[in-house]
PDB file of N, CA and C in Angstrom:
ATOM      1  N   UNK A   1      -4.412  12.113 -39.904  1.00  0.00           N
ATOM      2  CA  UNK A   1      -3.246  11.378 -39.456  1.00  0.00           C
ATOM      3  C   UNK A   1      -2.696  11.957 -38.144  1.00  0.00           C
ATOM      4  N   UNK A   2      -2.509  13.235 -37.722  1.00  0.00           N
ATOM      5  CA  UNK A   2      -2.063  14.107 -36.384  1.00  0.00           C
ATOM      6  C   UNK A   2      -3.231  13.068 -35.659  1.00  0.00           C
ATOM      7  N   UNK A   3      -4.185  13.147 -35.621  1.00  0.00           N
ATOM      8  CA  UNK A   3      -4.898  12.645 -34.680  1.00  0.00           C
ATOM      9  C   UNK A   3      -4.548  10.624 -34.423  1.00  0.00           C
ATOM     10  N   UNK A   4      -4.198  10.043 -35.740  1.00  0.00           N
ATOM     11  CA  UNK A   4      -4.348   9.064 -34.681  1.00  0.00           C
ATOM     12  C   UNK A   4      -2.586   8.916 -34.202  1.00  0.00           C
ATOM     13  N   UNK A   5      -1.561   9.721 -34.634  1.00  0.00           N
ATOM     14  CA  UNK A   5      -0.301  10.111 -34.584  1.00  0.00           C
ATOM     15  C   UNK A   5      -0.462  10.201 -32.315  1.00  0.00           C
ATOM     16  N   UNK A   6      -1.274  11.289 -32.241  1.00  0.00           N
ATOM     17  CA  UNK A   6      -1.210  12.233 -31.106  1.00  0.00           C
ATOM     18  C   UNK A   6      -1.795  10.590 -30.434  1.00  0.00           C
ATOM     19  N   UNK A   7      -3.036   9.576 -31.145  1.00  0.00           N
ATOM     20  CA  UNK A   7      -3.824   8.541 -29.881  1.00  0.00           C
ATOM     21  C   UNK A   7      -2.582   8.122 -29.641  1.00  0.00           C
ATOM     22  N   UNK A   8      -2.139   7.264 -30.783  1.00  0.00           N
ATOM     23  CA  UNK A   8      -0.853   6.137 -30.439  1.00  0.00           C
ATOM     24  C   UNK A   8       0.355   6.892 -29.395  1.00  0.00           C
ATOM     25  N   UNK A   9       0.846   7.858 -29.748  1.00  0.00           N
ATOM     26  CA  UNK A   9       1.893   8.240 -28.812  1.00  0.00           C
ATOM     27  C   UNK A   9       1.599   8.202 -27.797  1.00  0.00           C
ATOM     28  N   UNK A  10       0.379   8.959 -26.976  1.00  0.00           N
ATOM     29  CA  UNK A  10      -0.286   9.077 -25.912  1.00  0.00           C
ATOM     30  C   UNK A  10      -0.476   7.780 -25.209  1.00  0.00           C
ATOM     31  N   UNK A  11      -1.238   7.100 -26.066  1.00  0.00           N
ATOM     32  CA  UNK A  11      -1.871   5.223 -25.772  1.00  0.00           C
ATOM     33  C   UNK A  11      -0.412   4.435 -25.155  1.00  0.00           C
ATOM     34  N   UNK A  12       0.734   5.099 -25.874  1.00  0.00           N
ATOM     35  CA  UNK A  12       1.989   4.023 -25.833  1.00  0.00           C
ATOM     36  C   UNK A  12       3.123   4.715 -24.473  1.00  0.00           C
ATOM     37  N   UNK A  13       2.370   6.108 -23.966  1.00  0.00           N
ATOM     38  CA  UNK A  13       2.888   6.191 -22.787  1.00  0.00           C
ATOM     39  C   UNK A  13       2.109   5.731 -22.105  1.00  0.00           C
ATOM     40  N   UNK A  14       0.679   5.995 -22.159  1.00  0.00           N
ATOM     41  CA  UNK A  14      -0.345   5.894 -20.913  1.00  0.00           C
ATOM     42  C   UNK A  14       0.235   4.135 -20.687  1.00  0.00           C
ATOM     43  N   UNK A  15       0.120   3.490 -21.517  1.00  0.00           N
ATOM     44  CA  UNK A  15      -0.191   1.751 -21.449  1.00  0.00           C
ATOM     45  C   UNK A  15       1.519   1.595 -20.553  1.00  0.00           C
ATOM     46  N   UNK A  16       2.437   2.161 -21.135  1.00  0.00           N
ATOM     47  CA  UNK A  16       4.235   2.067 -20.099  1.00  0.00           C
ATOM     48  C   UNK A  16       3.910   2.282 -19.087  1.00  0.00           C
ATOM     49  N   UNK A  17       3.249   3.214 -18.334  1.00  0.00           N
ATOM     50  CA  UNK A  17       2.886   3.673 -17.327  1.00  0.00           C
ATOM     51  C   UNK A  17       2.287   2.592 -16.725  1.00  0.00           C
ATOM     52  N   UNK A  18       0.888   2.025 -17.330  1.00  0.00           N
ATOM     53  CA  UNK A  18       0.229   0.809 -16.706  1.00  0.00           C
ATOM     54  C   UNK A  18       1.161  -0.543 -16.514  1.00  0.00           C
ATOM     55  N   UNK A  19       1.922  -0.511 -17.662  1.00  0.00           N
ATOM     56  CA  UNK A  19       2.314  -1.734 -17.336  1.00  0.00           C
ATOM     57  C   UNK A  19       3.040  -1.856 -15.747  1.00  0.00           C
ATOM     58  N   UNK A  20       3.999  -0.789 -15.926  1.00  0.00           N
ATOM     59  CA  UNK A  20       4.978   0.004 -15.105  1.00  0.00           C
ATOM     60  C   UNK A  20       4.146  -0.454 -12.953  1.00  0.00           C
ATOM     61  N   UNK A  21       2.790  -0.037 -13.129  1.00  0.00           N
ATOM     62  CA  UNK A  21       1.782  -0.008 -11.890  1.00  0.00           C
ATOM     63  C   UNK A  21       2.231  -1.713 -11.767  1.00  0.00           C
ATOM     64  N   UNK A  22       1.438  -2.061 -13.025  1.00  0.00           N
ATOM     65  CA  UNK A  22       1.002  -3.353 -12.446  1.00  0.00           C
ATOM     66  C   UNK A  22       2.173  -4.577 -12.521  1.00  0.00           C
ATOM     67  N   UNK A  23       3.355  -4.280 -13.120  1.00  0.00           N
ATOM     68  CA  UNK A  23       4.605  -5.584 -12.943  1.00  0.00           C
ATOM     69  C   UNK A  23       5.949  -5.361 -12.101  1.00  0.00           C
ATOM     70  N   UNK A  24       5.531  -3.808 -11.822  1.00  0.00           N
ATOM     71  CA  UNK A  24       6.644  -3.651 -10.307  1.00  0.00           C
ATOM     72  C   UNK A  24       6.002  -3.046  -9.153  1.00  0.00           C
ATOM     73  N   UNK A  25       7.067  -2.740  -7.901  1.00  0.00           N
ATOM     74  CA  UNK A  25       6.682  -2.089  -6.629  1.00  0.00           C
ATOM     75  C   UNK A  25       6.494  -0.803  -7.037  1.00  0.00           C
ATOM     76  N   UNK A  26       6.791  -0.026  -7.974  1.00  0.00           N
ATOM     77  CA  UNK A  26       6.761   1.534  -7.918  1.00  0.00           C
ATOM     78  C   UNK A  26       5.336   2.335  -7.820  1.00  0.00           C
ATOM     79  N   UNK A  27       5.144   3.165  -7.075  1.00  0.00           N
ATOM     80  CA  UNK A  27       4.407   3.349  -6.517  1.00  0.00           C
ATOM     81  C   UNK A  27       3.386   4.654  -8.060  1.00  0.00           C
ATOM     82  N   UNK A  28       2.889   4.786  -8.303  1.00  0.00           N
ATOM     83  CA  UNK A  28       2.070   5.624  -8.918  1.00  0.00           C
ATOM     84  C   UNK A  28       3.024   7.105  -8.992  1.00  0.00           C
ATOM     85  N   UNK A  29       3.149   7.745  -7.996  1.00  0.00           N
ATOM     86  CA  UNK A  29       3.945   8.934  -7.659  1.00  0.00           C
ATOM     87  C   UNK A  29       5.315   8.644  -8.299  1.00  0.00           C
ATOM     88  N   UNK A  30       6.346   7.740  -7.902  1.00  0.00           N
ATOM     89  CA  UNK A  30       7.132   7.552  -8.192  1.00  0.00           C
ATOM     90  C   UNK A  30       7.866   7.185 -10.270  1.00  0.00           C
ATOM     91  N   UNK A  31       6.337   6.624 -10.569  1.00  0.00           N
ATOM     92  CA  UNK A  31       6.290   6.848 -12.141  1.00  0.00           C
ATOM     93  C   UNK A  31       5.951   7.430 -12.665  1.00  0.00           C
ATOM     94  N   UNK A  32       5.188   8.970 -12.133  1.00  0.00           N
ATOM     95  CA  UNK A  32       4.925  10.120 -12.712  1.00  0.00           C
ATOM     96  C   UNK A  32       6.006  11.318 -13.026  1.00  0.00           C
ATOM     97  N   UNK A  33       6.752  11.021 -11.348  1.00  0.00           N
ATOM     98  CA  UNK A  33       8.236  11.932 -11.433  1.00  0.00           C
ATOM     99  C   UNK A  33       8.927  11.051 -12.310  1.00  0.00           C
ATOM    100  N   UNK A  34       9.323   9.696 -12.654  1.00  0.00           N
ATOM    101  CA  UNK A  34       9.764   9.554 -13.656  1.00  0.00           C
ATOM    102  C   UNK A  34       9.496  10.224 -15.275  1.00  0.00           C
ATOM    103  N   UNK A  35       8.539  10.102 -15.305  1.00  0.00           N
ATOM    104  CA  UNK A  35       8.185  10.445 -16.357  1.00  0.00           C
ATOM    105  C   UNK A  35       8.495  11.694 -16.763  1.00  0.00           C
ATOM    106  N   UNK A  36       8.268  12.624 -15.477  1.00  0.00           N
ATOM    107  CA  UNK A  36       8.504  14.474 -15.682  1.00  0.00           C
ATOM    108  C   UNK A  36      10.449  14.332 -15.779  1.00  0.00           C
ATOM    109  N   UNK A  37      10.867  13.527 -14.994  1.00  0.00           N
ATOM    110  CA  UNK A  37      12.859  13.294 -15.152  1.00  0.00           C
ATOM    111  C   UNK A  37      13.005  12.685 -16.915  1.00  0.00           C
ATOM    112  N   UNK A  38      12.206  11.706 -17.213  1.00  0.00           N
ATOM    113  CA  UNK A  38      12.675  10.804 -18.535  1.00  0.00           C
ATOM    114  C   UNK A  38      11.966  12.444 -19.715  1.00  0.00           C
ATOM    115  N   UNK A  39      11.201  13.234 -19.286  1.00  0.00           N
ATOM    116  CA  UNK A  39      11.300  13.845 -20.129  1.00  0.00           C
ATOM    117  C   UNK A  39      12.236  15.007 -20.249  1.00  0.00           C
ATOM    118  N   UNK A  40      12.402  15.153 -19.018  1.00  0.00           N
ATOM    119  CA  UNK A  40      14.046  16.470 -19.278  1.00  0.00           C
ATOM    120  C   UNK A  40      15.142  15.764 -19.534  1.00  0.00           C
ATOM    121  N   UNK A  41      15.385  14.632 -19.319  1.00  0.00           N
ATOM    122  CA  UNK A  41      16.408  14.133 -19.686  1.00  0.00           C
ATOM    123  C   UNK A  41      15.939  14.149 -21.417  1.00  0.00           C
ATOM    124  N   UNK A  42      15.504  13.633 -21.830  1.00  0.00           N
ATOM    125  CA  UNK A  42      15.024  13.504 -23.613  1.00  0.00           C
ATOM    126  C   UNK A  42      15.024  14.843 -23.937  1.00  0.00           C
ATOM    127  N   UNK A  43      14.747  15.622 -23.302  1.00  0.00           N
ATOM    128  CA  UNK A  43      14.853  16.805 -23.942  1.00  0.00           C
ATOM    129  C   UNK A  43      15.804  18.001 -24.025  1.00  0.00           C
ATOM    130  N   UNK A  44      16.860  17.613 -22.782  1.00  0.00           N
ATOM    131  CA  UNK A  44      18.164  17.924 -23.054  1.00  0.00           C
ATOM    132  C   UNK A  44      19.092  17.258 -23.656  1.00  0.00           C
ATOM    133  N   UNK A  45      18.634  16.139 -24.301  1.00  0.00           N
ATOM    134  CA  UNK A  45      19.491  15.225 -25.058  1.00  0.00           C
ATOM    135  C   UNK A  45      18.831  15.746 -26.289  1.00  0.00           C
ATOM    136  N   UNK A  46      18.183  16.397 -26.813  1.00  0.00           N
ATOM    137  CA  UNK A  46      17.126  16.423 -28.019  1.00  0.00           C
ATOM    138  C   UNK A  46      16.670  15.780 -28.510  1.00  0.00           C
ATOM    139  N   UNK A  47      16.713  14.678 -28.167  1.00  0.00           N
ATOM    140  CA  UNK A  47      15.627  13.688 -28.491  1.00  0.00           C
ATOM    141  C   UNK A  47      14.000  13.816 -28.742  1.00  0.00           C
ATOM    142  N   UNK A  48      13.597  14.391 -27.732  1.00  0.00           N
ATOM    143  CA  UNK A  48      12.298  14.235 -27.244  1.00  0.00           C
ATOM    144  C   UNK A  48      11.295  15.146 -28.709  1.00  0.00           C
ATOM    145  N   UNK A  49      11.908  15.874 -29.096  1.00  0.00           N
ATOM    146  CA  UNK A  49      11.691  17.307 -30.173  1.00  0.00           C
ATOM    147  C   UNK A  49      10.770  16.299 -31.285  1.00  0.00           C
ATOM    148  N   UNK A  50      11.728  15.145 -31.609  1.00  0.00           N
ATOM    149  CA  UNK A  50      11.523  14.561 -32.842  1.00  0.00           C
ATOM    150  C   UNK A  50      10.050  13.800 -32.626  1.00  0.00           C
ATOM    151  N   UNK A  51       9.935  13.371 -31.380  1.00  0.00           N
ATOM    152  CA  UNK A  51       8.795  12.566 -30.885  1.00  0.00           C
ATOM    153  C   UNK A  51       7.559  13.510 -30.968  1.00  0.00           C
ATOM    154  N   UNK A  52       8.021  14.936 -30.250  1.00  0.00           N
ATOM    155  CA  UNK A  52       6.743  15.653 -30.216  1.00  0.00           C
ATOM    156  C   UNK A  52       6.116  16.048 -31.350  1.00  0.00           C
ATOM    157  N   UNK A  53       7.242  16.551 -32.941  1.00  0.00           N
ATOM    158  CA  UNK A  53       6.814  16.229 -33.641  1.00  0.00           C
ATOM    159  C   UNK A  53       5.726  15.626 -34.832  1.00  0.00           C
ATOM    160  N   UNK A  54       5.730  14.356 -34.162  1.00  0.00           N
ATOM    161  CA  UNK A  54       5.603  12.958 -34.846  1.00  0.00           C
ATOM    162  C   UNK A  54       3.602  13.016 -33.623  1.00  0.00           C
ATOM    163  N   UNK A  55       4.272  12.911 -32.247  1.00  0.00           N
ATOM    164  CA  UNK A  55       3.066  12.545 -31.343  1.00  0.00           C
ATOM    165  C   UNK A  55       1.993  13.855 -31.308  1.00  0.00           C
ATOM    166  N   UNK A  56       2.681  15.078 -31.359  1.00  0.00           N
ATOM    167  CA  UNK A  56       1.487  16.044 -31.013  1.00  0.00           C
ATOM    168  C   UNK A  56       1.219  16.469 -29.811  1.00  0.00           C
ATOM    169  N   UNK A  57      -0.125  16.547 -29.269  1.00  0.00           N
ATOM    170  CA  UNK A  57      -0.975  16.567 -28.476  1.00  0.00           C
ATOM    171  C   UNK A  57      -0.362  15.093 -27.360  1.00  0.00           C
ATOM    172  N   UNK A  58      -0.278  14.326 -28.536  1.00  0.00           N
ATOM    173  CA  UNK A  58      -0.365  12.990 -27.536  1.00  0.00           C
ATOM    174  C   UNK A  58       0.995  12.742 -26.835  1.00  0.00           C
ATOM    175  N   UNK A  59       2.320  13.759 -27.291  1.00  0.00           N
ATOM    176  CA  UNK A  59       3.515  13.753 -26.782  1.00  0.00           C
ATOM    177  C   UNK A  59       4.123  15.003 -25.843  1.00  0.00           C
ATOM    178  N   UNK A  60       2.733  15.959 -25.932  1.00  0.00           N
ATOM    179  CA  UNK A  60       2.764  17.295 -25.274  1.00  0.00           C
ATOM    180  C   UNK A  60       1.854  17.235 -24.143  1.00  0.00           C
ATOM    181  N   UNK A  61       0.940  16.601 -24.053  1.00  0.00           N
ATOM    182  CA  UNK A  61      -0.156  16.793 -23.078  1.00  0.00           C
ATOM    183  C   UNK A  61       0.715  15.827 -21.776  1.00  0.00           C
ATOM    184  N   UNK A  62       1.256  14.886 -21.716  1.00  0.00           N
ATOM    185  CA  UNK A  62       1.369  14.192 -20.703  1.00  0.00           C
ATOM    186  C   UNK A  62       2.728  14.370 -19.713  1.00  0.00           C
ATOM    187  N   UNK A  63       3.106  14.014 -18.697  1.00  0.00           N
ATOM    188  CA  UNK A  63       3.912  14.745 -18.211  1.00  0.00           C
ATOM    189  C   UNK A  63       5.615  14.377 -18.622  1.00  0.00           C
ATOM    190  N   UNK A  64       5.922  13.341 -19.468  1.00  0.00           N
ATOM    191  CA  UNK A  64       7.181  14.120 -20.405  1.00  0.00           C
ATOM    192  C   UNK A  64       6.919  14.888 -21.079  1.00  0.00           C
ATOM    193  N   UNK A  65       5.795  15.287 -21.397  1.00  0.00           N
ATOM    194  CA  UNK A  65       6.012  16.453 -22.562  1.00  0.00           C
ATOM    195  C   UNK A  65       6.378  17.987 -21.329  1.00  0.00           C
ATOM    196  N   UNK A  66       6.199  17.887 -19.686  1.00  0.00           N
ATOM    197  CA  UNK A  66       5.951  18.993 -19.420  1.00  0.00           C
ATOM    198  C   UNK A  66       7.455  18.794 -18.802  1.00  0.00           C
ATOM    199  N   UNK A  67       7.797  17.806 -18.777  1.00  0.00           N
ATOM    200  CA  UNK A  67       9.813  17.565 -18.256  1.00  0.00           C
ATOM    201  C   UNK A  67      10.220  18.417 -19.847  1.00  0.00           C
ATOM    202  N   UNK A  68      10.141  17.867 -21.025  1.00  0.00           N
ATOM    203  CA  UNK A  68      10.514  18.736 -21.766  1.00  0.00           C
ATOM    204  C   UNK A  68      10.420  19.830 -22.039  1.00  0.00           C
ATOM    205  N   UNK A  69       9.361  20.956 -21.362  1.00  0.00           N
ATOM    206  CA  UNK A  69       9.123  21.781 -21.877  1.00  0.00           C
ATOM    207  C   UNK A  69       9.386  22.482 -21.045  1.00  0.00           C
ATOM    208  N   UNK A  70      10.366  21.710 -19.432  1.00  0.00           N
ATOM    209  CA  UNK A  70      11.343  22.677 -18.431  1.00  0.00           C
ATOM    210  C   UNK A  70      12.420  22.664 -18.943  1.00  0.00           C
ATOM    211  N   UNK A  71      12.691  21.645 -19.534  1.00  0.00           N
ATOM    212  CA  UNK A  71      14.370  21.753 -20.327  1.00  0.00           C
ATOM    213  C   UNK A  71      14.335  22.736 -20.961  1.00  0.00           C
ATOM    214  N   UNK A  72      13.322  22.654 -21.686  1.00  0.00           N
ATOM    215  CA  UNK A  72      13.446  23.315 -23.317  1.00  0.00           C
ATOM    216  C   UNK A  72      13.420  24.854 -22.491  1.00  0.00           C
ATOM    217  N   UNK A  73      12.742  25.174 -21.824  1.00  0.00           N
ATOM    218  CA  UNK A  73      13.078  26.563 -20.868  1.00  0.00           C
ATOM    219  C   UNK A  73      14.546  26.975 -20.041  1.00  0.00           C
ATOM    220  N   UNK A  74      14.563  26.211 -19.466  1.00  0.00           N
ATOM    221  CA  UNK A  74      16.040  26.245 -18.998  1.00  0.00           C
ATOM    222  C   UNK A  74      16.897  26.785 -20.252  1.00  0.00           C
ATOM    223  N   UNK A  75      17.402  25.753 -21.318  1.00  0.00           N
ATOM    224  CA  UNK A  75      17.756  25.991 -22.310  1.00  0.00           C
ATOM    225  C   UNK A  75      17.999  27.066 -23.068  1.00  0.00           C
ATOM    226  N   UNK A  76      16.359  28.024 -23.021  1.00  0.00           N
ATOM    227  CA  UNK A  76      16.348  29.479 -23.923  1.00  0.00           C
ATOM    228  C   UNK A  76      17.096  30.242 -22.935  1.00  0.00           C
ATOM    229  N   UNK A  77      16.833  29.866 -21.306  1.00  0.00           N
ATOM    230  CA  UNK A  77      16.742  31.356 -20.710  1.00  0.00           C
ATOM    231  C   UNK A  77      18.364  30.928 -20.082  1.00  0.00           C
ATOM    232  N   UNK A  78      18.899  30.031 -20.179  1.00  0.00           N
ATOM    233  CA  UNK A  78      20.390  29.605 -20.370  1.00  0.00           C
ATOM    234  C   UNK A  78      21.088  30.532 -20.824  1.00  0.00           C
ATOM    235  N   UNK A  79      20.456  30.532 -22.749  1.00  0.00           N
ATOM    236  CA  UNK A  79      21.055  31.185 -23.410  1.00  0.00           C
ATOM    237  C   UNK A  79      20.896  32.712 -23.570  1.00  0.00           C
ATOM    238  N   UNK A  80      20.238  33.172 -22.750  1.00  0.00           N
ATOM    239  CA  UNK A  80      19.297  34.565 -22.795  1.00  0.00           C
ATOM    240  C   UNK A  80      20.066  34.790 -21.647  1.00  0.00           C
ATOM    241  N   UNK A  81      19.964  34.589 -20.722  1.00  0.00           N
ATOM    242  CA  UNK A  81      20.541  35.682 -19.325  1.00  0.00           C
ATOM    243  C   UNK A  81      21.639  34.552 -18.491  1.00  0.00           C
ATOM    244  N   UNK A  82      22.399  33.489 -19.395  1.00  0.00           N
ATOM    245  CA  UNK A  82      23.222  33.015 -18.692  1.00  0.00           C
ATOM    246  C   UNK A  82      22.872  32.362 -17.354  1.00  0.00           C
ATOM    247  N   UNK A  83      24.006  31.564 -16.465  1.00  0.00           N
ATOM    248  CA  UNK A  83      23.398  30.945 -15.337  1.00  0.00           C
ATOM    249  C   UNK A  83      22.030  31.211 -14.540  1.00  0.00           C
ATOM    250  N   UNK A  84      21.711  32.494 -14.391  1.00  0.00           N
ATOM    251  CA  UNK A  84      20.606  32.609 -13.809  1.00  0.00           C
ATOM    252  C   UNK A  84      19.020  32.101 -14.645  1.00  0.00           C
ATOM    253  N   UNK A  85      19.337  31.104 -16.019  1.00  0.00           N
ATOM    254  CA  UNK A  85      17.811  30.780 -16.136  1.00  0.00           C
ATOM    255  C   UNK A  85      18.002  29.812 -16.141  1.00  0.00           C
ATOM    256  N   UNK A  86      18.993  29.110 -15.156  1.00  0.00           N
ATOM    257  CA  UNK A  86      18.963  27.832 -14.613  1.00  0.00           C
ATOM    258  C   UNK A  86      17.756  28.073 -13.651  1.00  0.00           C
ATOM    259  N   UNK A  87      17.575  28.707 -12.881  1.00  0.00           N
ATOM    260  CA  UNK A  87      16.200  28.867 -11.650  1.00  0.00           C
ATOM    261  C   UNK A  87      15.213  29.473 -12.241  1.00  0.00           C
ATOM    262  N   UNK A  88      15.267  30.237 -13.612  1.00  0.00           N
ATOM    263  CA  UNK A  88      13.849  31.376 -13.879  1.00  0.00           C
ATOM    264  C   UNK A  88      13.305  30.702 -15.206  1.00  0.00           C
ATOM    265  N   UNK A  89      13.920  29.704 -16.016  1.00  0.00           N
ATOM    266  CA  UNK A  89      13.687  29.235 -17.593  1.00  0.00           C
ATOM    267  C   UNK A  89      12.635  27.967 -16.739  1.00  0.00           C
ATOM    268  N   UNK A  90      12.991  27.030 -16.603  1.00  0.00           N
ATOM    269  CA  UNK A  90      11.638  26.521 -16.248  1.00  0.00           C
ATOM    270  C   UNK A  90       9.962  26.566 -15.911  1.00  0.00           C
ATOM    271  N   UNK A  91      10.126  27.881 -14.880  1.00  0.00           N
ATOM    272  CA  UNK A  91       9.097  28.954 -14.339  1.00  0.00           C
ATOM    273  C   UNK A  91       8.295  29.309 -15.551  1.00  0.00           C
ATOM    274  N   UNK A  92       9.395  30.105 -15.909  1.00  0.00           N
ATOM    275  CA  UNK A  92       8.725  30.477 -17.305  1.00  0.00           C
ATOM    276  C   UNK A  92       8.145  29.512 -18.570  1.00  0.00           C
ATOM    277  N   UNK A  93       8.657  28.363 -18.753  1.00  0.00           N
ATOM    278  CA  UNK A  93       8.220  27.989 -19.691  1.00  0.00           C
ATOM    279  C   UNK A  93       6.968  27.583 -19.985  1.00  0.00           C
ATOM    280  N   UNK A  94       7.019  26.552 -18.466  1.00  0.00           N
ATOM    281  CA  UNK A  94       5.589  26.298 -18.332  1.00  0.00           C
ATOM    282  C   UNK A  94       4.888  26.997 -16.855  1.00  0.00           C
ATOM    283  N   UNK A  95       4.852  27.963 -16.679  1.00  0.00           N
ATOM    284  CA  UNK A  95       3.992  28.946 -16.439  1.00  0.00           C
ATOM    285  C   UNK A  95       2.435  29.118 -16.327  1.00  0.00           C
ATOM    286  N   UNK A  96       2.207  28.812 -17.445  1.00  0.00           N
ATOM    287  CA  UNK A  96       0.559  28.541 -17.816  1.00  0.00           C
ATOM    288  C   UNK A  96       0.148  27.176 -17.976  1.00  0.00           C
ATOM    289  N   UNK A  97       0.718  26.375 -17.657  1.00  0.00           N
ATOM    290  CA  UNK A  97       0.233  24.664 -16.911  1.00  0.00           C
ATOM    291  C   UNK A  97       0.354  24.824 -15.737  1.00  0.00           C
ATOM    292  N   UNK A  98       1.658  25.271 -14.816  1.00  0.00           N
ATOM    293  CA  UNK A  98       1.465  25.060 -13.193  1.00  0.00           C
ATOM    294  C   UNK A  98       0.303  26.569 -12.954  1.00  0.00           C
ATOM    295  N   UNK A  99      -0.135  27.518 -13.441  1.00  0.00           N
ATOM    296  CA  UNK A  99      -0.884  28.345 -12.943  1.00  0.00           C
ATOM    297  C   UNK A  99      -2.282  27.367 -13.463  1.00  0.00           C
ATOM    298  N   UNK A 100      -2.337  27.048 -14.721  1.00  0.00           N
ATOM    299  CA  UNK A 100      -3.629  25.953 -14.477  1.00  0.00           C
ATOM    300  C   UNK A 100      -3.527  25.010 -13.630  1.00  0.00           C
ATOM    301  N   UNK A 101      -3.066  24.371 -13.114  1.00  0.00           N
ATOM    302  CA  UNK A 101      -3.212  23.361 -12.242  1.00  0.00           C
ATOM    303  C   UNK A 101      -3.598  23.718 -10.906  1.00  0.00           C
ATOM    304  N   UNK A 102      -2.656  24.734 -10.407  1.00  0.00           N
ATOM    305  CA  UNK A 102      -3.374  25.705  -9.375  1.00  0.00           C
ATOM    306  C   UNK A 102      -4.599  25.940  -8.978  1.00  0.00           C
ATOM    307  N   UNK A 103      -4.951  26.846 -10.378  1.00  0.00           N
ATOM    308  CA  UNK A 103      -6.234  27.401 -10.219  1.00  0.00           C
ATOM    309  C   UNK A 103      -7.421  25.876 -10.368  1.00  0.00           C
ATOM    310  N   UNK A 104      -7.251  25.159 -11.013  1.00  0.00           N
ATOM    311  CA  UNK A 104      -8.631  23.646 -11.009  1.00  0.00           C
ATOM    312  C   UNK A 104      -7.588  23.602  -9.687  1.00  0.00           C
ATOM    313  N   UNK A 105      -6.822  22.989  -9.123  1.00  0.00           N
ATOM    314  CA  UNK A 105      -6.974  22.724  -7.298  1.00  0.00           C
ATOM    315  C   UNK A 105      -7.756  23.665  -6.592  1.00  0.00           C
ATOM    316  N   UNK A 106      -7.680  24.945  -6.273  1.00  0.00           N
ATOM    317  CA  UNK A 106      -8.586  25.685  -5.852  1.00  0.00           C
ATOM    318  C   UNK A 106      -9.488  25.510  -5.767  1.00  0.00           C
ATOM    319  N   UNK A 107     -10.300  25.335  -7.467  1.00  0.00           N
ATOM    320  CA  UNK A 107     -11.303  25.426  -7.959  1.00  0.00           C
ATOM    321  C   UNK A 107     -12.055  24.134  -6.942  1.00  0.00           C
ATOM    322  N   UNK A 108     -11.565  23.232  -7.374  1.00  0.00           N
ATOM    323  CA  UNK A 108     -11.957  21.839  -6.373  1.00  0.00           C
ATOM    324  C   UNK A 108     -11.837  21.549  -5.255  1.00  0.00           C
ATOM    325  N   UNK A 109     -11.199  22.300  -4.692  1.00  0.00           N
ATOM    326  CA  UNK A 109     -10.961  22.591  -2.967  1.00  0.00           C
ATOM    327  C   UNK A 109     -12.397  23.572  -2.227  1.00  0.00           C
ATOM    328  N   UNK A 110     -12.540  24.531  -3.320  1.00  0.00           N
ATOM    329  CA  UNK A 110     -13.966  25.199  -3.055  1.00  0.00           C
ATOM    330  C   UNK A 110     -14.909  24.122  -3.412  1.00  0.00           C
ATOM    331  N   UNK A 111     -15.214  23.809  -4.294  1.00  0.00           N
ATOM    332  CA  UNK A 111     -16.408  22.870  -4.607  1.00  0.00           C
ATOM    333  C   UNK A 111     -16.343  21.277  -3.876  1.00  0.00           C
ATOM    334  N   UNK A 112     -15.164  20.673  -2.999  1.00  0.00           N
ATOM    335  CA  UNK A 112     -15.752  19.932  -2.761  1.00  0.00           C
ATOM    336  C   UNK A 112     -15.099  19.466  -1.665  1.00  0.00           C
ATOM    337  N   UNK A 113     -15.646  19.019  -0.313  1.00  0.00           N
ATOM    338  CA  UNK A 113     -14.987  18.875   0.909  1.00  0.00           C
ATOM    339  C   UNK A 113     -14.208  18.026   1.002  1.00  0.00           C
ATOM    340  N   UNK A 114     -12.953  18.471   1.209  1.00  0.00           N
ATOM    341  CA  UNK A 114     -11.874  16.875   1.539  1.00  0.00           C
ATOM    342  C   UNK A 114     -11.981  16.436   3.123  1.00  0.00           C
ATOM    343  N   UNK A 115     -11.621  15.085   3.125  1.00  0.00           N
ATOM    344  CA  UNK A 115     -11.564  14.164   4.249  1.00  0.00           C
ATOM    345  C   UNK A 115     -12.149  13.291   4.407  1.00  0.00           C
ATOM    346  N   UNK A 116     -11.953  12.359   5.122  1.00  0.00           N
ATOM    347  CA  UNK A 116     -12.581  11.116   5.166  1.00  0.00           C
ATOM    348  C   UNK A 116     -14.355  11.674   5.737  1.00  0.00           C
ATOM    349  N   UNK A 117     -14.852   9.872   5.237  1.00  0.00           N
ATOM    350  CA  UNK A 117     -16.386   9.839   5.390  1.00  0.00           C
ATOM    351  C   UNK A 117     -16.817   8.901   6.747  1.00  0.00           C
ATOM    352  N   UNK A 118     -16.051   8.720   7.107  1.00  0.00           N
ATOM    353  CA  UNK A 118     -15.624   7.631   8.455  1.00  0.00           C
ATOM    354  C   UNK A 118     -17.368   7.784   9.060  1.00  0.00           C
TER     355      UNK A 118
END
């Protein structure tokens, strides 16, 4: 059941997203930062907790799950060292997604030449 829990949640952002491309002007970029805003917002409202829950994988992997999981940082390090983990609780939370993402850019910047083929 987690598994088809994690497809559907996943399936029912990915498909918002599509619809999102194909019945307005917003540009691709512009509904991804949504998505990373609609998830800190849900997740400083606590909302979002109950979803991840329920979705899994399929409510953690995509990028509200990674808006929530700056809130949800902010939040601890809020309560841990006061105003200052307004700038350091995010960093920290997810930490080991923006250092993966990093490192595969690299990784693909070595392995494969950018620029046009003109």
């Amino acid at each position: 059941m987690e598994y088809l829990n994690a497809f559907l949640c996943g399936g029912i952002l990915c498909a918002a997203g599509q619809i999102l491309i194909d019945k307005t002007n917003l540009t691709p970029a512009r509904i991804l930062v949504g998505y990373v805003v609609g998830g800190v917002i849900l997740g400083g409202l606590g909302l979002y907790k109950p979803l991840l829950d329920w979705g899994g994988a399929g409510a953690s992997v995509p990028l509200t799950g990674f808006g929530y999981n700056l809130a949800r940082g902010v939040r601890e390090a809020v309560d841990e060292s006061g105003w200052l983990g307004i700038l350091t609780g995010g960093f920290t939370a997810s930490a080991a997604g923006i250092g993966a993402a990093v490192l595969c850019a690299f990784l693909a910047a070595l392995l494969f030449r950018p620029g046009d083929r003109r």
